[in-house]
N, C-alpha and C. Protein backbone atom coordinates (compact mmCIF):
# COMPACT_ATOMS: atom_id res chain seq x y z
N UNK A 1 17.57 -15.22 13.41
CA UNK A 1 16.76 -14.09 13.03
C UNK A 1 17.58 -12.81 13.18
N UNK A 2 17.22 -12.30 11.81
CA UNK A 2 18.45 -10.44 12.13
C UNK A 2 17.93 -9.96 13.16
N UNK A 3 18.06 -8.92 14.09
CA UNK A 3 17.91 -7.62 15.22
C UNK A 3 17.16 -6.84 14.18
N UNK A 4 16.08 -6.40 15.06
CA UNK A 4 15.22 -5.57 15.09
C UNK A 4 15.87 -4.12 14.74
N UNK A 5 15.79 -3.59 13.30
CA UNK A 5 16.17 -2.78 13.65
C UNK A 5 15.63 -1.39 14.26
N UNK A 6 14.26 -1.33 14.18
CA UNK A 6 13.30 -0.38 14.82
C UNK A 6 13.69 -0.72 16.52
N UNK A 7 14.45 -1.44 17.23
CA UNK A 7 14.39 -1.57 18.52
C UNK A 7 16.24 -1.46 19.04
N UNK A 8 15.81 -0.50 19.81
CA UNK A 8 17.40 -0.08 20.49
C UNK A 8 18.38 -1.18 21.56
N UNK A 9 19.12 -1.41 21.90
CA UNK A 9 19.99 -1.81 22.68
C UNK A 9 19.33 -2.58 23.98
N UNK A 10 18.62 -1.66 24.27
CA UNK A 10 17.06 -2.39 25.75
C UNK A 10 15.85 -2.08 25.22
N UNK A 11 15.46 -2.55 24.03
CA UNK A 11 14.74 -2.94 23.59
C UNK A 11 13.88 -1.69 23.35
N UNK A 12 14.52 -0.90 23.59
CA UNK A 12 12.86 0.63 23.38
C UNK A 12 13.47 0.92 21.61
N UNK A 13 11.89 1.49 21.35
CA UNK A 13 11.35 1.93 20.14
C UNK A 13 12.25 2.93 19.74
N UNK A 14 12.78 2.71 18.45
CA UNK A 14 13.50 4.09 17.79
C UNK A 14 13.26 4.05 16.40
N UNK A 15 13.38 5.49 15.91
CA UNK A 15 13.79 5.72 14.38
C UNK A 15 14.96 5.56 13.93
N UNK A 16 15.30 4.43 13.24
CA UNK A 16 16.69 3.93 12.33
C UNK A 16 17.26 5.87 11.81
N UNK A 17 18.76 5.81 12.31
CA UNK A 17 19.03 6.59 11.89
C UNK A 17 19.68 6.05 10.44
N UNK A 18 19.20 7.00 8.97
CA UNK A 18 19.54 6.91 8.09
C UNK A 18 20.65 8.15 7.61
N UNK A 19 20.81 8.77 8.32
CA UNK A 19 21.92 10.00 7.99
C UNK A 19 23.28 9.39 6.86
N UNK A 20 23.35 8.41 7.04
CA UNK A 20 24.95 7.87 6.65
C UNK A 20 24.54 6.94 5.74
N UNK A 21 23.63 6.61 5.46
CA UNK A 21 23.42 5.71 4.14
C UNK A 21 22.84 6.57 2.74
N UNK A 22 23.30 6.18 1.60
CA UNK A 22 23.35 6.59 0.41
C UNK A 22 22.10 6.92 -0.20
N UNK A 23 21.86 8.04 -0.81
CA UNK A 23 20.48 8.36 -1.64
C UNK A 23 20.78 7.02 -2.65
N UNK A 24 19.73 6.13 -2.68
CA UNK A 24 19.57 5.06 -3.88
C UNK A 24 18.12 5.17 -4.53
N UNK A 25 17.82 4.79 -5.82
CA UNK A 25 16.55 4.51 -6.46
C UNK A 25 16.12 3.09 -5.59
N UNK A 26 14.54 3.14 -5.34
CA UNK A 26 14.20 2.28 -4.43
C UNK A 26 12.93 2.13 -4.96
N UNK A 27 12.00 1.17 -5.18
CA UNK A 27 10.67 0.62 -5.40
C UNK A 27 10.52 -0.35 -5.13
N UNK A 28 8.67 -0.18 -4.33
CA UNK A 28 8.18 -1.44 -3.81
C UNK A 28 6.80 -1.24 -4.31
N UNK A 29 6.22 -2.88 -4.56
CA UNK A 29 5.03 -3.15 -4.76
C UNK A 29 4.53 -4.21 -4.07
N UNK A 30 2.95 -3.55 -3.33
CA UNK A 30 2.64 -4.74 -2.90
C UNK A 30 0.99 -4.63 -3.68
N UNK A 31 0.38 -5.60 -2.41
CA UNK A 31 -1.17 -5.89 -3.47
C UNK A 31 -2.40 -6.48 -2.77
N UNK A 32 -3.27 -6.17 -2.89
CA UNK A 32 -4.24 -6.96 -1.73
C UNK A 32 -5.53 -7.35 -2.49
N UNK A 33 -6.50 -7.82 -1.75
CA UNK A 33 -7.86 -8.52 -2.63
C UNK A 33 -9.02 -7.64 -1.66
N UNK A 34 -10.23 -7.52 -2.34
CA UNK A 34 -11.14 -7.32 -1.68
C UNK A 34 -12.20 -8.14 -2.49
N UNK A 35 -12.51 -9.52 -1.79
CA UNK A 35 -13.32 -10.69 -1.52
C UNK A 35 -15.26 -9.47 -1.93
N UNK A 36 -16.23 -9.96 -2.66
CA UNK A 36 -17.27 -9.56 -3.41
C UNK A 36 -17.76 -10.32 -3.73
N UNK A 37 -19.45 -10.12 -4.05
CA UNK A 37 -20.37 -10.90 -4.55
C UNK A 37 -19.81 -9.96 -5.94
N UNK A 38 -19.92 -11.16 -7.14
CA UNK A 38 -20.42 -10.62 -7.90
C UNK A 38 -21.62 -9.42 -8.81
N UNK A 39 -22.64 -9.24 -8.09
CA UNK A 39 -23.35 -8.17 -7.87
C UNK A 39 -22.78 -6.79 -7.94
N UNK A 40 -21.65 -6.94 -6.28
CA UNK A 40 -21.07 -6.14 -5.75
C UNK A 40 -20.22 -5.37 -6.74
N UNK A 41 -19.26 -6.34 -7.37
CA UNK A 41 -18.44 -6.62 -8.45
C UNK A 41 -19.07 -5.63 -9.55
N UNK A 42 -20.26 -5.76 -10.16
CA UNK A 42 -20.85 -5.48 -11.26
C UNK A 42 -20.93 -3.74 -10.96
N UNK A 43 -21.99 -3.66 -9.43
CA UNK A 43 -21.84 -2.39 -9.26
C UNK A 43 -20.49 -1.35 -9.28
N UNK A 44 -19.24 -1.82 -8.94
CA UNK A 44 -18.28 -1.43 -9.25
C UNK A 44 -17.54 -1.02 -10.33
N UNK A 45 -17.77 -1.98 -11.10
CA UNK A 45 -17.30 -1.80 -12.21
C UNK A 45 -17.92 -0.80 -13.30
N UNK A 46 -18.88 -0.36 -12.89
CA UNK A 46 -20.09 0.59 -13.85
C UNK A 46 -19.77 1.78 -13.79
N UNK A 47 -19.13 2.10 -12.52
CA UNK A 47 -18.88 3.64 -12.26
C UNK A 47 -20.21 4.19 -11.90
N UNK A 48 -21.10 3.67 -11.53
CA UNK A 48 -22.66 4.47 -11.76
C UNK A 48 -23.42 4.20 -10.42
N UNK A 49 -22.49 4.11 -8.90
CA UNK A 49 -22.58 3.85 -7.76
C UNK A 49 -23.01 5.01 -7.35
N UNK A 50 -23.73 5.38 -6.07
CA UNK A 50 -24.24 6.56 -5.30
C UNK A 50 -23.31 7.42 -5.53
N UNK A 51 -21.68 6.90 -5.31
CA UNK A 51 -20.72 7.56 -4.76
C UNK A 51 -20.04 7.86 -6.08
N UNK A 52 -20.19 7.45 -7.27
CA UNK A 52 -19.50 7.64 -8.39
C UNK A 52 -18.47 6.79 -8.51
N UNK A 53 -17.19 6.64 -9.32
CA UNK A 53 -15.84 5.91 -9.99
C UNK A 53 -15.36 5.41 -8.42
N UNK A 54 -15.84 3.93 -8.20
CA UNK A 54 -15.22 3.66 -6.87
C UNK A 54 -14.03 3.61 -6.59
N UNK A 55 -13.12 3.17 -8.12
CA UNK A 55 -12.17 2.63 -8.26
C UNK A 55 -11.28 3.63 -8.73
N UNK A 56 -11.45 5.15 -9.14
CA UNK A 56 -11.13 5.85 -9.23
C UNK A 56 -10.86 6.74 -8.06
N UNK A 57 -11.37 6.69 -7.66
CA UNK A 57 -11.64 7.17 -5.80
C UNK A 57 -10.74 6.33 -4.83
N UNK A 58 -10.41 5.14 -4.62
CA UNK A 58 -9.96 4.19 -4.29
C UNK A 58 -8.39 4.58 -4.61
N UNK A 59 -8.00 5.10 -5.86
CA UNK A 59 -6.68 4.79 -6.50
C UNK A 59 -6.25 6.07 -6.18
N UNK A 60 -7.29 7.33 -5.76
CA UNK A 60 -6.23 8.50 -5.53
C UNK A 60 -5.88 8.13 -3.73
N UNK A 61 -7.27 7.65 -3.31
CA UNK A 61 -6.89 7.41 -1.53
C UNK A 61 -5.49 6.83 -1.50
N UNK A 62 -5.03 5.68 -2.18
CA UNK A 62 -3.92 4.96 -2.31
C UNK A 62 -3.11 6.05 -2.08
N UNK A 63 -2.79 6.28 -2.95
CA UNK A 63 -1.75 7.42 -4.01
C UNK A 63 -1.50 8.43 -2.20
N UNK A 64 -2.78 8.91 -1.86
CA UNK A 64 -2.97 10.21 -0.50
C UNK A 64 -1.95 9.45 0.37
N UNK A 65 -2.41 8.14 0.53
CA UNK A 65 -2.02 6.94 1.58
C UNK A 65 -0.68 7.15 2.12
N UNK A 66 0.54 7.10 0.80
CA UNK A 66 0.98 6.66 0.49
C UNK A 66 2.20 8.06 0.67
N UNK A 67 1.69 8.91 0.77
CA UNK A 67 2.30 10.43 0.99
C UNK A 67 2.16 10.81 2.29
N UNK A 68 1.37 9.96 3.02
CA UNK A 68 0.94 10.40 4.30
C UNK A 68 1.53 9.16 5.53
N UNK A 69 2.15 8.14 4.59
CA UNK A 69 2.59 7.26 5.73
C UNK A 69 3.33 7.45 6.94
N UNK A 70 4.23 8.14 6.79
CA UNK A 70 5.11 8.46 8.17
C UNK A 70 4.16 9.08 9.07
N UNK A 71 3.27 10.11 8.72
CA UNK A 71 2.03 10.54 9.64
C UNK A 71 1.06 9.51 10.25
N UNK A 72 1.49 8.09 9.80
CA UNK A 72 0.47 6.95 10.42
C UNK A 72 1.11 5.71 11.34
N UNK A 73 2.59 5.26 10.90
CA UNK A 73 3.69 4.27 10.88
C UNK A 73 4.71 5.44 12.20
N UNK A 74 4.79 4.93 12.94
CA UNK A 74 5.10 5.76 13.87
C UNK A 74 6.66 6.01 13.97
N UNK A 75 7.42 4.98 13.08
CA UNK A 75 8.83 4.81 12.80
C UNK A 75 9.17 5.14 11.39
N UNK A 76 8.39 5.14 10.73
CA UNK A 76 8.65 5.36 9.24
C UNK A 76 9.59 6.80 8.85
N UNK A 77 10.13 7.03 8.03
CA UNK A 77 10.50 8.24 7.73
C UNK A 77 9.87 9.05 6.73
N UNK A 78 9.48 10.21 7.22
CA UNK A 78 8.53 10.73 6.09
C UNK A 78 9.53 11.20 4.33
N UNK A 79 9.22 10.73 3.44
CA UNK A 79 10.12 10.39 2.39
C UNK A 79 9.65 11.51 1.25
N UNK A 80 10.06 12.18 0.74
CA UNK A 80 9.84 12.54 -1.36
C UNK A 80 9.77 11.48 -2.05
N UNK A 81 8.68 11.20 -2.26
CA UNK A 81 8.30 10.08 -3.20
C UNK A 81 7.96 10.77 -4.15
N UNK A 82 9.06 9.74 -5.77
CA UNK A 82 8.98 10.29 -6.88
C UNK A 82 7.85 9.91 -7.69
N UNK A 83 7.25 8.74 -7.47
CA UNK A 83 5.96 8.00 -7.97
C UNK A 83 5.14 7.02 -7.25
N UNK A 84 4.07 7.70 -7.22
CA UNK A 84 3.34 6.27 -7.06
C UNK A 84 1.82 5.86 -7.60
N UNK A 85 1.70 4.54 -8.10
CA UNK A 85 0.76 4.31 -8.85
C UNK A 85 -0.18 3.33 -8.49
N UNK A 86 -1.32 3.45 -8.24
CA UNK A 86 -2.35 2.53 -7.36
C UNK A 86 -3.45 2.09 -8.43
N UNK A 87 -3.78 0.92 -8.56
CA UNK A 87 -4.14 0.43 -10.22
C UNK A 87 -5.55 -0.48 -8.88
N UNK A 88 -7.30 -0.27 -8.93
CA UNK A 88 -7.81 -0.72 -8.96
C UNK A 88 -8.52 -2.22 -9.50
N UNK A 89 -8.27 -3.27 -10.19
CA UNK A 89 -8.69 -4.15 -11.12
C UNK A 89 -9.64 -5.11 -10.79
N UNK A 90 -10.66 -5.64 -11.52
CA UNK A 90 -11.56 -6.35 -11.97
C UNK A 90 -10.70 -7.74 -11.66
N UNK A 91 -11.02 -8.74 -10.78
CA UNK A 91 -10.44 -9.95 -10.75
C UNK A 91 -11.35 -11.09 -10.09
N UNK A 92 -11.68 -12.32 -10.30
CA UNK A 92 -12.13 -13.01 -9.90
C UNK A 92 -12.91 -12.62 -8.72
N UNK A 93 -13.51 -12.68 -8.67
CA UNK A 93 -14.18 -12.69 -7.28
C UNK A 93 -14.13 -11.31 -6.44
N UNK A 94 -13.81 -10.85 -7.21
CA UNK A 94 -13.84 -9.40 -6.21
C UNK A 94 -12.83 -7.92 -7.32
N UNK A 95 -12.21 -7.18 -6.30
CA UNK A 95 -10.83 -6.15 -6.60
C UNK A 95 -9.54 -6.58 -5.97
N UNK A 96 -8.59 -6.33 -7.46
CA UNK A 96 -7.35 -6.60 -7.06
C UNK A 96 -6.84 -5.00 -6.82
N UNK A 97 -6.33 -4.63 -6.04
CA UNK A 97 -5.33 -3.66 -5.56
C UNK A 97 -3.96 -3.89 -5.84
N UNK A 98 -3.44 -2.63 -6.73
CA UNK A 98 -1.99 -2.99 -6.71
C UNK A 98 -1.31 -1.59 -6.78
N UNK A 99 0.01 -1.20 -5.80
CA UNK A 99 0.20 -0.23 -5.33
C UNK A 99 1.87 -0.33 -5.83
N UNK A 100 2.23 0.53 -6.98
CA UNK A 100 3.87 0.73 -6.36
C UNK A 100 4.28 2.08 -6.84
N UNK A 101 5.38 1.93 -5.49
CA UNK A 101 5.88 3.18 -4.73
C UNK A 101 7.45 3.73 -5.43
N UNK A 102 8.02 4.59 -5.79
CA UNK A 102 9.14 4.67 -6.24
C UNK A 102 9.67 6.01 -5.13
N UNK A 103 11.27 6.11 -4.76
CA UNK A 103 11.63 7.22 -4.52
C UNK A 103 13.73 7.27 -4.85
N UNK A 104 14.32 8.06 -4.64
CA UNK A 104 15.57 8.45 -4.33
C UNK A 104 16.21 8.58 -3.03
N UNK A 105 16.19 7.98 -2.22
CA UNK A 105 16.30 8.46 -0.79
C UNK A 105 16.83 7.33 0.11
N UNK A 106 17.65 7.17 1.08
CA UNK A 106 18.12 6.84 2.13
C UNK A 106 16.86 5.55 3.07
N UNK A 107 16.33 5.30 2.33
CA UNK A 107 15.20 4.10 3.46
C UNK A 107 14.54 3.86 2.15
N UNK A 108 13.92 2.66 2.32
CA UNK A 108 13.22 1.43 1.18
C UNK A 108 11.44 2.80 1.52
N UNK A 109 10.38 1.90 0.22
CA UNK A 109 9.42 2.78 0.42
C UNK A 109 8.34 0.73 0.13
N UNK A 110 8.45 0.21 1.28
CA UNK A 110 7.87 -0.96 1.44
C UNK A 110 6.34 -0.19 2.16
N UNK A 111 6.61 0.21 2.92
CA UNK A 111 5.33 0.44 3.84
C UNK A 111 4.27 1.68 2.93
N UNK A 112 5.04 2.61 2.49
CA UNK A 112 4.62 2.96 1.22
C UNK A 112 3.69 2.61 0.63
N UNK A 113 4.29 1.35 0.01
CA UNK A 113 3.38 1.03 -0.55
C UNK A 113 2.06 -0.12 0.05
N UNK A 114 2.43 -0.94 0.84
CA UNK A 114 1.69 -1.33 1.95
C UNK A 114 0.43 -0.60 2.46
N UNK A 115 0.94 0.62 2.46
CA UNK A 115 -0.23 1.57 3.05
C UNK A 115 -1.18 1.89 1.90
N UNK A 116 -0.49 2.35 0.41
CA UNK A 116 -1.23 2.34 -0.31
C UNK A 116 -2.41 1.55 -0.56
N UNK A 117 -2.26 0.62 -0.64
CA UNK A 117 -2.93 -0.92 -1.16
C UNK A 117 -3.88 -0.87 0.19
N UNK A 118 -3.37 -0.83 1.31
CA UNK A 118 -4.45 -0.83 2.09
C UNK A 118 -5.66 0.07 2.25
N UNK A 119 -5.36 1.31 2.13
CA UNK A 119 -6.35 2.47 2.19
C UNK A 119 -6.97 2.66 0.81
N UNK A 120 -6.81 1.99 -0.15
CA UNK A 120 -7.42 1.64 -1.52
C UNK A 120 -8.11 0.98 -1.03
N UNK A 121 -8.07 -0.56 -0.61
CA UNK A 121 -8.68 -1.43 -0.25
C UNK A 121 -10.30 -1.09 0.85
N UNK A 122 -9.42 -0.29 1.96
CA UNK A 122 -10.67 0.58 3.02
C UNK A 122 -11.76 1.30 2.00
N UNK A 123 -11.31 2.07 1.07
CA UNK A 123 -12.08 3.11 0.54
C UNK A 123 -12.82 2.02 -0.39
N UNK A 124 -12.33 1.39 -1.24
CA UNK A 124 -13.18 0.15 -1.87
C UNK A 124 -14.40 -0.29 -0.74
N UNK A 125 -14.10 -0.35 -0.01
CA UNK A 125 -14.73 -0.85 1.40
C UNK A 125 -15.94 0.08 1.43
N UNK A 126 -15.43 0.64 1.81
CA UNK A 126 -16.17 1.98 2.10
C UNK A 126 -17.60 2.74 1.36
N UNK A 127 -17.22 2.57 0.00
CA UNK A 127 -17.73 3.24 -0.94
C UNK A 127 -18.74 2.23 -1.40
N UNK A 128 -18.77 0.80 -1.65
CA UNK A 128 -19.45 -0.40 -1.59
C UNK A 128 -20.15 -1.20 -0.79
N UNK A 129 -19.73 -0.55 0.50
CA UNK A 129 -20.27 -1.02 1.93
C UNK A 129 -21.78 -1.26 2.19
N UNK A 130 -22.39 -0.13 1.24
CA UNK A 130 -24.20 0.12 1.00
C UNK A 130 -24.68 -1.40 0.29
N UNK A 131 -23.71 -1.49 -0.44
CA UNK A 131 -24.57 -2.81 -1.43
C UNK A 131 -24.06 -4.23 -0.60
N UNK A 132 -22.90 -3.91 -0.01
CA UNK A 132 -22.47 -5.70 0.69
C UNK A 132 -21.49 -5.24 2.06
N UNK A 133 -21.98 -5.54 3.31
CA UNK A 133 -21.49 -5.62 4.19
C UNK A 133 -20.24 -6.69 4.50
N UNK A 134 -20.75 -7.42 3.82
CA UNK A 134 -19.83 -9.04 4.40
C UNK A 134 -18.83 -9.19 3.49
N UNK A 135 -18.37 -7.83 2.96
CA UNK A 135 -16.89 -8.09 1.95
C UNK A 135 -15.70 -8.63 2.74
N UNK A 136 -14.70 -9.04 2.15
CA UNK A 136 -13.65 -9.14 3.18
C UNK A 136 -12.20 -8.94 1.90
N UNK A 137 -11.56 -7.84 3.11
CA UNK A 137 -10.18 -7.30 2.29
C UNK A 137 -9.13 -8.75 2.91
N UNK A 138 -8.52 -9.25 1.82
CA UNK A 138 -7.34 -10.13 2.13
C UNK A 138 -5.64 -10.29 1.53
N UNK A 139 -5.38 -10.86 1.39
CA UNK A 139 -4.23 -11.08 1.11
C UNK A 139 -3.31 -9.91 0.89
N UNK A 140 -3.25 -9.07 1.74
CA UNK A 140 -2.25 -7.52 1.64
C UNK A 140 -1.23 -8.23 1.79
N UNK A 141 -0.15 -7.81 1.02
CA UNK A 141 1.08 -8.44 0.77
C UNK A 141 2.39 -7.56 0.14
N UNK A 142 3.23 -7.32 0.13
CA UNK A 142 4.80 -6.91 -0.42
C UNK A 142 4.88 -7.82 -0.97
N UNK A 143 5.00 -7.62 -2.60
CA UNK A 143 5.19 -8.34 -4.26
C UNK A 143 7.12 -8.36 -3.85
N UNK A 144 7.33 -6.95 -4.06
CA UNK A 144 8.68 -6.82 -4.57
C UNK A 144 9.25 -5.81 -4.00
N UNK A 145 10.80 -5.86 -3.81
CA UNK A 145 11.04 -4.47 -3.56
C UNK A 145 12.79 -4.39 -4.08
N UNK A 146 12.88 -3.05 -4.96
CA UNK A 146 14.11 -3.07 -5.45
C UNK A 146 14.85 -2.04 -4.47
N UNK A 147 16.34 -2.05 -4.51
CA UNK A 147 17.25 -1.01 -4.38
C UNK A 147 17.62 -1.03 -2.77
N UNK A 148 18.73 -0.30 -2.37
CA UNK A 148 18.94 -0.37 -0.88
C UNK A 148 19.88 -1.62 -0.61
N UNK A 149 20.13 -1.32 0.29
CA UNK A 149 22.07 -1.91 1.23
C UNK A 149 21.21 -3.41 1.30
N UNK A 150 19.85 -4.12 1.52
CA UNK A 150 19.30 -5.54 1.46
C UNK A 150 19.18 -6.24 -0.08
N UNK A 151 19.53 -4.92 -0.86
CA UNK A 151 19.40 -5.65 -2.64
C UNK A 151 17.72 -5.71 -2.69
N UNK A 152 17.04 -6.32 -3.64
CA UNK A 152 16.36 -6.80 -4.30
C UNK A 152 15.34 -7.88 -3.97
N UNK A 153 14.30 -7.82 -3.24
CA UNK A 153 13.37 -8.70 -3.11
C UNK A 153 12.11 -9.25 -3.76
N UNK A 154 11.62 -10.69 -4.07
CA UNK A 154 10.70 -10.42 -4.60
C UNK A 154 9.54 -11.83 -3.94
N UNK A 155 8.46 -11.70 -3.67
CA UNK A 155 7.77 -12.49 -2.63
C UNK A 155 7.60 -13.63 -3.79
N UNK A 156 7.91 -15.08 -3.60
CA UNK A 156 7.71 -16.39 -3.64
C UNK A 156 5.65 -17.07 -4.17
């Protein structure tokens, strides 16, 4: 297994210094589910909820998420992110969440997008919570991630 790199020499918590590694183009996508009755589903999709466009609402929280990570990720580096795009969708059984993150900069934007997808997912939660308690958010996951001194990943 590689070394931790969030963990120092005796093991205490640090921020990776990135000073000396190269501005590169970098994007990551990940993606999560939020589990629904159909019902639930229907009300969603109408736009015509107490709360209005759930999924519209949902996709800017992402997007907020996603600008605000280093303020949440206690190691993260707070980054200029050149894009990011948080896509609500209609899928079997529930909402698919899908979040990706683009930037220029010295550190990958994985958590980025991670965070995105998740706080989409909460606010989906959130905003639907009146009609179904017993939703369940699952499969949050990192799809892919390009660029950076590790190359190119893409989840199996």
């Amino acid at each position: 297994m590689s070394r931790l790199t969030h963990l120092d020499e005796s093991g205490r918590a640090r921020m990776v210094d990135v000073s000396d590694k190269p501005a590169t183009t970098r994007e990551a996508v990940a993606e999560g589910f939020l589990r629904m009755s159909a019902e639930t589903l229907a009300l969603a999709l109408s736009g015509e909820g107490k709360k209005g466009d759930v999924r519209a609402v949902a996709e800017i929280a992402g997007v907020m998420a996603a600008k605000r990570t280093a303020d949440l990720i206690p190691m993260c580096h707070p980054l200029a992110l050149s894009k990011v795009e948080v896509r609500a969708e209609a899928a079997e059984g529930g909402l698919s969440v899908t979040a990706r993150v683009k930037t220029t900069g010295p550190t990958g934007v994985e958590m980025e997008a991670l965070t995105a997808a998740s706080v989409a997912l909460l606010t989906l939660y959130d905003m639907l919570k009146a009609a179904e308690k017993g939703m369940v958010i699952e499969q949050v996951r990192l799809l892919e991630k390009t660029g950076g001194k590790s190359g190119d990943w893409r989840a199996t």
